[in-house]
Protein backbone atom coordinates (compact mmCIF):
# COMPACT_ATOMS: atom_id res chain seq x y z
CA UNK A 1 0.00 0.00 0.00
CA UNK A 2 1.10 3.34 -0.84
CA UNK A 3 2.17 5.72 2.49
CA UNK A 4 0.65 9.29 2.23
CA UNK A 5 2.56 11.67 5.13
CA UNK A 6 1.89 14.80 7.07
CA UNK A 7 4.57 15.84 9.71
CA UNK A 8 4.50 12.88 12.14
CA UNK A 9 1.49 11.43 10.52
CA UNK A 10 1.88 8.12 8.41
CA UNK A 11 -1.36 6.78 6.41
CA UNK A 12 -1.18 4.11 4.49
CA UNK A 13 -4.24 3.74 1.28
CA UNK A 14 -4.92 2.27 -1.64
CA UNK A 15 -6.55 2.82 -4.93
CA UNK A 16 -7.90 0.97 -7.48
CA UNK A 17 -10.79 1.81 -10.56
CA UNK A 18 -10.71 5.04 -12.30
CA UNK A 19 -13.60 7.46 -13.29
CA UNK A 20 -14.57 10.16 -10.60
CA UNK A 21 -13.16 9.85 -6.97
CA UNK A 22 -15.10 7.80 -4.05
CA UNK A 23 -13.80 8.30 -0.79
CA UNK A 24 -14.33 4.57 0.77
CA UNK A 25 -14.44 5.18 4.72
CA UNK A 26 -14.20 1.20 6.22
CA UNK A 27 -16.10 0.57 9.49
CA UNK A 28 -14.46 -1.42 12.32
CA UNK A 29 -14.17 1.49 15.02
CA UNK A 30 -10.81 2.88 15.96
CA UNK A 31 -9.71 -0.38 14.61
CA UNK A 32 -10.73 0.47 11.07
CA UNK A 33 -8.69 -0.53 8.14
CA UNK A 34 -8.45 -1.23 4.48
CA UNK A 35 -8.60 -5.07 4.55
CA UNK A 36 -11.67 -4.90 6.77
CA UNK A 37 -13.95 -4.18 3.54
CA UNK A 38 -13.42 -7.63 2.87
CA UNK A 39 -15.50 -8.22 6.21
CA UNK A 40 -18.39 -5.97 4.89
CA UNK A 41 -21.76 -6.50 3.68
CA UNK A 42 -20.18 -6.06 0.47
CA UNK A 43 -16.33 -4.70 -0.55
CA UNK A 44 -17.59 -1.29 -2.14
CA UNK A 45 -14.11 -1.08 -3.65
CA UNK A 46 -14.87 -4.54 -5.81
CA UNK A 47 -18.20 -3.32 -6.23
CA UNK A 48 -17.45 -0.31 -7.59
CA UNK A 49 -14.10 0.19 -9.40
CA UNK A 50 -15.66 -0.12 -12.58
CA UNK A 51 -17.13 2.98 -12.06
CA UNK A 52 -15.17 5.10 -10.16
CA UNK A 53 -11.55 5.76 -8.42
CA UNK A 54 -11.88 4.07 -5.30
CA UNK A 55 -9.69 5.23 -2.45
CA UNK A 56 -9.94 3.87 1.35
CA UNK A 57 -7.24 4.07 4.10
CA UNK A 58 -6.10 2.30 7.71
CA UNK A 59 -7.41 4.81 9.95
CA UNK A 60 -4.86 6.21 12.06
CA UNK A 61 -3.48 3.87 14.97
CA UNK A 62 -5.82 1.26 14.36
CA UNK A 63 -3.94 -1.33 15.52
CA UNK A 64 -4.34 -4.22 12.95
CA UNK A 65 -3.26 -1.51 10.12
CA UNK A 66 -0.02 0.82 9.13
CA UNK A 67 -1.13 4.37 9.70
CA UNK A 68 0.41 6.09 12.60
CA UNK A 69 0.16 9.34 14.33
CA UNK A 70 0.01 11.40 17.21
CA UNK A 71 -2.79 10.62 19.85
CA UNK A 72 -4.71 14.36 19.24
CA UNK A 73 -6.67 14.48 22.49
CA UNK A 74 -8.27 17.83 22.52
CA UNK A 75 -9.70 17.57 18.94
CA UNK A 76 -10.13 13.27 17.97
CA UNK A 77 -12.53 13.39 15.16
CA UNK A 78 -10.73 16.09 13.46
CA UNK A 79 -7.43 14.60 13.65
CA UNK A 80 -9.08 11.75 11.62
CA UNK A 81 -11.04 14.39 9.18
CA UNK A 82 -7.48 15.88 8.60
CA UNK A 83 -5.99 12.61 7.87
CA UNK A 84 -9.62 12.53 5.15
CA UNK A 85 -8.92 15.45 3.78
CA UNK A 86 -4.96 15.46 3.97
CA UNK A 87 -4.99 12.25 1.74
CA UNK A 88 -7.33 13.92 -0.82
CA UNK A 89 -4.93 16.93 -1.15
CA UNK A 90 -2.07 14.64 -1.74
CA UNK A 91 -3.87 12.53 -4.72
CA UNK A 92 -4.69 16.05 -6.19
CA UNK A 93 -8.45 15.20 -5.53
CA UNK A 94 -10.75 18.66 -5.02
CA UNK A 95 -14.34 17.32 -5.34
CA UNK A 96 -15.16 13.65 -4.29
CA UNK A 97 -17.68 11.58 -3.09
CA UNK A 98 -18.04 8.96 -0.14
CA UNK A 99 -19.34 6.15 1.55
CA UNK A 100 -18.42 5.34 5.06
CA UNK A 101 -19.86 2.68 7.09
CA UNK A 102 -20.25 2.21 11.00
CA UNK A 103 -17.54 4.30 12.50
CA UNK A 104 -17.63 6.11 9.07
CA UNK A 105 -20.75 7.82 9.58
CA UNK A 106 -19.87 10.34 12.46
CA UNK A 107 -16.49 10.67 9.81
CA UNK A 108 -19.03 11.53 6.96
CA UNK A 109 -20.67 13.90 8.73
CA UNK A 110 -17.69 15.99 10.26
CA UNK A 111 -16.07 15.78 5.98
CA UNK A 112 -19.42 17.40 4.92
CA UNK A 113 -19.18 19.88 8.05
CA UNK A 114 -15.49 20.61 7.29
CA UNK A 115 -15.39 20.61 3.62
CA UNK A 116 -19.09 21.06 2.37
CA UNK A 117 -17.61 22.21 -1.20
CA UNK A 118 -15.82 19.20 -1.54
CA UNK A 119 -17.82 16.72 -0.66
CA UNK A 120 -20.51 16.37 -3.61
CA UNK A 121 -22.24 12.82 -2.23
CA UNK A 122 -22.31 11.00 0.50
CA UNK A 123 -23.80 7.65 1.60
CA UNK A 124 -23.99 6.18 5.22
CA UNK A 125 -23.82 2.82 5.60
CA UNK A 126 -24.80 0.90 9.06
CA UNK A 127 -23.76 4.44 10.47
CA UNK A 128 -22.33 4.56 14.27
CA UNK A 129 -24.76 6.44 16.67
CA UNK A 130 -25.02 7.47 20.35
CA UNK A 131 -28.00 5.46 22.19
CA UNK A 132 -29.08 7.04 25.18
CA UNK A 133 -29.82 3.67 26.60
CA UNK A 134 -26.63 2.76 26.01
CA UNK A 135 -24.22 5.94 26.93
CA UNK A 136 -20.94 4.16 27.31
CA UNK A 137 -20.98 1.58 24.56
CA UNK A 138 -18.48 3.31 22.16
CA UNK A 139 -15.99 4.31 25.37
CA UNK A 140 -16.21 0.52 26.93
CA UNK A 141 -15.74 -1.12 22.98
CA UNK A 142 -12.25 0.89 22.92
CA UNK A 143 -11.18 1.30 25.91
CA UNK A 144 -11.33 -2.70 26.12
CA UNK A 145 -10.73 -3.75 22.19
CA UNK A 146 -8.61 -0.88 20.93
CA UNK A 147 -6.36 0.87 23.87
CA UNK A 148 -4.63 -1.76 25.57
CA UNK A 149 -3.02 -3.00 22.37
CA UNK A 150 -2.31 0.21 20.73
CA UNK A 151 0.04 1.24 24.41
CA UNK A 152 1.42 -2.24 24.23
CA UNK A 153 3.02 -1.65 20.74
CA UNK A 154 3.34 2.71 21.47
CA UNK A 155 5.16 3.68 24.19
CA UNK A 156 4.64 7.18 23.79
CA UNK A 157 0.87 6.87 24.40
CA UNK A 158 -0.45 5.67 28.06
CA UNK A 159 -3.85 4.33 29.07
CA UNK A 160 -4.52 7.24 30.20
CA UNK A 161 -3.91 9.77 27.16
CA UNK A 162 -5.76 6.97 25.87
CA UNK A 163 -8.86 7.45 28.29
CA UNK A 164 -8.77 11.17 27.90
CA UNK A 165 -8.83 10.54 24.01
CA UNK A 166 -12.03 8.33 24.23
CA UNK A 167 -14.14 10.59 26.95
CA UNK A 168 -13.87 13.81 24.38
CA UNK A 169 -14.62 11.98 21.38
CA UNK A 170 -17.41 9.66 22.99
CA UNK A 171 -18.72 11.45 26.29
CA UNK A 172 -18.41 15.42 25.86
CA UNK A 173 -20.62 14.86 22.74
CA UNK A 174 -22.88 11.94 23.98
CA UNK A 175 -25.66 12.61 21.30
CA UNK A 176 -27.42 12.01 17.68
CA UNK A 177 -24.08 10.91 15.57
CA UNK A 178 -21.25 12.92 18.24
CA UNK A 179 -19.90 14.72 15.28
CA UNK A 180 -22.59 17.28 14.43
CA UNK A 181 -25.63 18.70 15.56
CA UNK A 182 -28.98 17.94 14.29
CA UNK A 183 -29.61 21.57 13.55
CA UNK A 184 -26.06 21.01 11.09
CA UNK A 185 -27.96 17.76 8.92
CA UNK A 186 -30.83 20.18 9.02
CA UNK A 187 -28.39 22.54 6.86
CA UNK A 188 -27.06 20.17 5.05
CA UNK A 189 -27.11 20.85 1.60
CA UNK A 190 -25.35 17.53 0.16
CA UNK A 191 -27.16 14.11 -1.01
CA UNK A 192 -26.68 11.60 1.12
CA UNK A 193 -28.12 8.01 1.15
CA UNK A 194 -28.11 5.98 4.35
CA UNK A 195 -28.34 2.14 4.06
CA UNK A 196 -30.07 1.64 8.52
CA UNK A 197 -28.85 -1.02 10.63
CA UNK A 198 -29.87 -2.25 14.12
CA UNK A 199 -27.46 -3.42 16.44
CA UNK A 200 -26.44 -1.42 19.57
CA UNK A 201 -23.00 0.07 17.52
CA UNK A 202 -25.63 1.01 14.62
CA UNK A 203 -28.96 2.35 16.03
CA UNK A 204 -32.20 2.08 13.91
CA UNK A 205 -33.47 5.21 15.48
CA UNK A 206 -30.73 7.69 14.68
CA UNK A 207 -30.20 6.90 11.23
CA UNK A 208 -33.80 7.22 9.98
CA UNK A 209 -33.21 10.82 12.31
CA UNK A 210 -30.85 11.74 10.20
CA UNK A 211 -32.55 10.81 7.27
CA UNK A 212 -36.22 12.61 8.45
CA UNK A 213 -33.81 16.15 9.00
CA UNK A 214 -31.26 16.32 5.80
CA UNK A 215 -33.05 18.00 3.41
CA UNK A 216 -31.78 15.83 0.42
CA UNK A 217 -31.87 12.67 2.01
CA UNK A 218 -32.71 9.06 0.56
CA UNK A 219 -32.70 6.08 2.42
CA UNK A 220 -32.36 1.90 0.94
CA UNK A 221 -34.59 -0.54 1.71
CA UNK A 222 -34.75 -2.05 5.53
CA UNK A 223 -33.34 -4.54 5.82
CA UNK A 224 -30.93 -4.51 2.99
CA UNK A 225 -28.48 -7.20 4.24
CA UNK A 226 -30.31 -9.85 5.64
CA UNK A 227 -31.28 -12.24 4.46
CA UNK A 228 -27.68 -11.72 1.86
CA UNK A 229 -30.17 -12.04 -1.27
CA UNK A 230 -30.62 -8.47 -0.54
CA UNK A 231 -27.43 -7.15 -0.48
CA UNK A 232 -27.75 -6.65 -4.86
CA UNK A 233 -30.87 -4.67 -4.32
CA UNK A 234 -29.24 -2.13 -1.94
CA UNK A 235 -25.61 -1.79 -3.96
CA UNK A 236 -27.70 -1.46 -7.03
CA UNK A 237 -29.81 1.51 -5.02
CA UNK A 238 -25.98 2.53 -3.91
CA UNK A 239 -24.83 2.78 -7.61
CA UNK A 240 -27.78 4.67 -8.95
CA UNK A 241 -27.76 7.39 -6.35
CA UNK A 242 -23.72 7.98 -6.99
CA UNK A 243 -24.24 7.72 -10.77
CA UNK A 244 -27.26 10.61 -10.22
CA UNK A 245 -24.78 13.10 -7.80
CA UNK A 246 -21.91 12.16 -9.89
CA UNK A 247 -20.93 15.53 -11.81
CA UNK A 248 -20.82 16.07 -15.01
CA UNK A 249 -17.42 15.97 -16.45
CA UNK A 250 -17.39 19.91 -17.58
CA UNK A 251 -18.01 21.04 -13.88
CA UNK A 252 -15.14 19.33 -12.44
């Protein structure tokens, strides 16, 4: 995989198709990587690199990946909106469109809040969301499944830079999808599609939220990948919506 760098940040990607540029976010939490696509739903880079230049990165310090970086405590989902937006600049990329699923929805949502002139489509699959009933889901998951390995193999970061990390990016924001406000999707001016899931990481509730407030908002069939017969059905829906948002070549 070919290494993108920033200062002391190291982000390994990869690319493959060619047409106009689709941001692939993988889900997996803080332990989100490239070759976890192949434990989606579907692998939107197979499914779409006939189509389009696909592009989807290790997330920073995920520990079964290669990116690396410093532990940004004060500001954690923009460190990993930088890293977004950082690897964009250095393919030469202005306008793009993505798809992010789980952890990849907050991500989706902070890209169209930072760069709303960039981003010109966006879909949201199985998107991450707080649930009140469920307030420390996101801070146990990592604390538990992500920390203790990533200080094991950094000595530079401690459990408790670590805990400090995870309390302002899960707990000073404890609502809707932690990375914007609902009066922000309100706003929102970009077309997004979300593809709903269920399970406590992925609540029902918020996603069809989101959907009932962004103003250009379309949303797959429920469910759309189970049973796995449906799983065409909603990457066909997928492909139609980016083909419709997809600009025209004389605008880019």
């Amino acid at each position: 995989m070919p290494v993108y760098e920033k200062g002391d940040v190291r982000i390994h990607y990869e690319e493959i198709g060619s047409g106009f540029p689709l941001m692939i976010i993988p889900g997996g939490g803080l332990n989100s990587t490239f070759s976890s696509l192949a434990t989606h739903p579907f692998n939107p880079m197979e499914a779409f690199k006939r189509e389009y230049r696909c592009i989807a990165a290790d997330l920073r310090n995920a520990n079964p990946g290669q990116s690396t970086g410093p532990l940004e405590i004060d500001r954690p989902w923009d460190a990993y909106t930088d890293d977004h937006l950082g690897l964009m600049d250095h393919l030469g990329i202005s306008e793009f469109m993505v798809m992010g699923f789980c952890i990849g929805g907050p991500f989706v949502w902070n890209l169209l809040r930072r760069a709303p002139k960039r981003v010109v489509a966006a879909v949201l699959a199985q998107p991450s969301g707080f649930r009140p009933e469920m307030p420390d889901l996101f801070y146990n998951n990592n604390i538990t499944g992500w920390a203790p390995a990533l200080c094991a193999r950094r000595p530079d970061i401690t459990m408790e830079m670590v805990d400090a990390f995870l309390n302002k990016m899960y707990r000073a924001n404890a609502d809707f999808v932690f990375t914007v406000t609902r009066d922000f999707v309100r706003s929102c001016q970009t077309p997004i599609l979300v593809l709903p899931d269920d399970v406590p990481a992925h609540p029902y509730a918020v996603a069809m939220e989101s959907v009932e407030l962004a103003p250009k908002a379309e949303v797959s069939i429920y469910p759309w990948k189970d049973p796995e017969d449906l799983i065409p059905q909603a990457v066909g829906q997928v492909r139609d919506f980016l083909r419709a948002h997809q600009p025209a070549p004389a605008t880019r």
